[in-house]
C-alpha atoms as a PDB file:
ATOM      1  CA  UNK A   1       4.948-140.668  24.381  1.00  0.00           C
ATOM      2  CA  UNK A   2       1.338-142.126  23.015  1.00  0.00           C
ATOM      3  CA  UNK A   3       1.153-144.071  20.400  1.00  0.00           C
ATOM      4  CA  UNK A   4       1.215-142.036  17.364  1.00  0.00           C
ATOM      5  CA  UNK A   5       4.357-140.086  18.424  1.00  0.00           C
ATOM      6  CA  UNK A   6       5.943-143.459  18.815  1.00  0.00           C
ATOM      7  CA  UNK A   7       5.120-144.610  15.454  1.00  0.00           C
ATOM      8  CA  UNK A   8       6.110-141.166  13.809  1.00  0.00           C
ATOM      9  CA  UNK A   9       9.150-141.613  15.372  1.00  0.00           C
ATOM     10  CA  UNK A  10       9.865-144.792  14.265  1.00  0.00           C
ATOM     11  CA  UNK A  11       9.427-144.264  10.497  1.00  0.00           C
ATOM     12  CA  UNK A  12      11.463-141.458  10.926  1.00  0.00           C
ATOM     13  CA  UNK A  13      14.323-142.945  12.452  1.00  0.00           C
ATOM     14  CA  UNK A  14      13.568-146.190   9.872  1.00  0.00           C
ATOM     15  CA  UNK A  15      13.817-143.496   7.457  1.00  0.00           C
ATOM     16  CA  UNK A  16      16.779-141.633   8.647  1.00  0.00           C
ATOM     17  CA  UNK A  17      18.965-144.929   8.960  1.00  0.00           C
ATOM     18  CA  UNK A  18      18.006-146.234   5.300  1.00  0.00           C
ATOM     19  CA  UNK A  19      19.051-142.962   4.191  1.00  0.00           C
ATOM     20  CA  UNK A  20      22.887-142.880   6.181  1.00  0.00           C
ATOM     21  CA  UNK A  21      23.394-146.152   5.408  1.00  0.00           C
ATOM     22  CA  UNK A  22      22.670-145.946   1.310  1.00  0.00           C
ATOM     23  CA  UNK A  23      25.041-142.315   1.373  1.00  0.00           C
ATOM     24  CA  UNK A  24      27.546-144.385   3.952  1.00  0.00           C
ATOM     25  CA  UNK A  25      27.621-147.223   1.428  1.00  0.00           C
ATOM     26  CA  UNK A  26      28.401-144.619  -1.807  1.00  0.00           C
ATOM     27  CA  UNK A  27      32.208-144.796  -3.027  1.00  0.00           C
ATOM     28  CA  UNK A  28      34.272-141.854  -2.210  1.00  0.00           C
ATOM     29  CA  UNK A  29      35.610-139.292  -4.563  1.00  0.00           C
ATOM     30  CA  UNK A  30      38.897-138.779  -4.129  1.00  0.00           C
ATOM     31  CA  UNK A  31      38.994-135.389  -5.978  1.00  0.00           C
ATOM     32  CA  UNK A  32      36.175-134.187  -3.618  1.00  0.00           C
ATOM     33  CA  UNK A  33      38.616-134.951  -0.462  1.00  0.00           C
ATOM     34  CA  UNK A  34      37.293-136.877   2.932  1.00  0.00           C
ATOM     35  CA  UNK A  35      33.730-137.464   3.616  1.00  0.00           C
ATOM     36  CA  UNK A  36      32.901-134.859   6.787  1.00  0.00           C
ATOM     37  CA  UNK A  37      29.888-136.574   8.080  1.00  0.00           C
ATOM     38  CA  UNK A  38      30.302-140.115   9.523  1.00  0.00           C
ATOM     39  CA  UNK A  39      27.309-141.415   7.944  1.00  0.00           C
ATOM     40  CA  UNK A  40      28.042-145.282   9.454  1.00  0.00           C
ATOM     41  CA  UNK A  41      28.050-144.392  12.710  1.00  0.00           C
ATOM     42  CA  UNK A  42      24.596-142.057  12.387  1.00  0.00           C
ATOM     43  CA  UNK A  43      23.264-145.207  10.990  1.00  0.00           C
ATOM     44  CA  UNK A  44      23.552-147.290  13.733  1.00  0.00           C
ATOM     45  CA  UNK A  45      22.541-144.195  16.122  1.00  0.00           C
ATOM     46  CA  UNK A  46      19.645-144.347  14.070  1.00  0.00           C
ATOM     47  CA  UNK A  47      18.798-147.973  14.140  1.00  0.00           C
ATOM     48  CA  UNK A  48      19.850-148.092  18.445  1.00  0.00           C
ATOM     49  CA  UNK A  49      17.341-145.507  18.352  1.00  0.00           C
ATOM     50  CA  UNK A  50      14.432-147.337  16.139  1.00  0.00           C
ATOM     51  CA  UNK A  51      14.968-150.138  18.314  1.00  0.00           C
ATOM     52  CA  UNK A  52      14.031-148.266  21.518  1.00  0.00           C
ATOM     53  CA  UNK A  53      10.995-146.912  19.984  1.00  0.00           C
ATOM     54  CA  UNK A  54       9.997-150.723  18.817  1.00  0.00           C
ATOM     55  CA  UNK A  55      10.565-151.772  22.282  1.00  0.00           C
ATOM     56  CA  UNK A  56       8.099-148.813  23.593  1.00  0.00           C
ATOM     57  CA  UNK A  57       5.832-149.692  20.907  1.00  0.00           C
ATOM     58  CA  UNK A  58       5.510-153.094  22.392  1.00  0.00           C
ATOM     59  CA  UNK A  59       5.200-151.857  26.034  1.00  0.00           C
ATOM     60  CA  UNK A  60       2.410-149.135  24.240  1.00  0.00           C
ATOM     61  CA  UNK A  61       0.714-152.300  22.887  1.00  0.00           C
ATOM     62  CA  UNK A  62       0.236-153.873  26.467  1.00  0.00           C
ATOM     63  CA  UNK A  63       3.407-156.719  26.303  1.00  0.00           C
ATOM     64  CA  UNK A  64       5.501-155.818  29.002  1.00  0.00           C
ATOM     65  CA  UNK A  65       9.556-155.849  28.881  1.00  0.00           C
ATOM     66  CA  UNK A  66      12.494-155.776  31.138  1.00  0.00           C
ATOM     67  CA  UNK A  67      12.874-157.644  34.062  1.00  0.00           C
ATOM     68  CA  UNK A  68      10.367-159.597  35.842  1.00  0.00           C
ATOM     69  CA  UNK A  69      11.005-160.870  38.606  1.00  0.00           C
ATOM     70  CA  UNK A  70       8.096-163.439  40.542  1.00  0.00           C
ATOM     71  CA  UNK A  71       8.271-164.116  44.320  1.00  0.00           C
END
């Protein structure tokens, strides 16, 4: 992925977690029954996810991760 992919993608998944945690974090109506979507645990899909995409954004930006290993 370049560079502007990775930052689209990114916001989006910024976005995306904001949003399932705020609806995750809403009291539940009991009248309405059991919540259907496990917003909590698309959060934090959502923010494993960002995190990839800052740690390619690093390697896109020329500071390289992971192991290194010097003989």
């Amino acid at each position: 992925m370049d560079l502007t992919a990775t930052i689209a993608a990114a916001v989006v998944l910024l976005l995306l977690a904001v949003l399932c945690g705020w609806r995750g974090a809403r009291p539940s109506n009991v009248l309405k029954g059991p919540r259907m979507v496990p917003w909590r645990p698309l959060m934090m899909v959502c923010v494993v996810a960002f995190m990839l995409m800052l740690v390619h954004l690093v390697n896109l930006l020329g500071v390289e991760t992971g192991n290194q290993t010097r003989y």
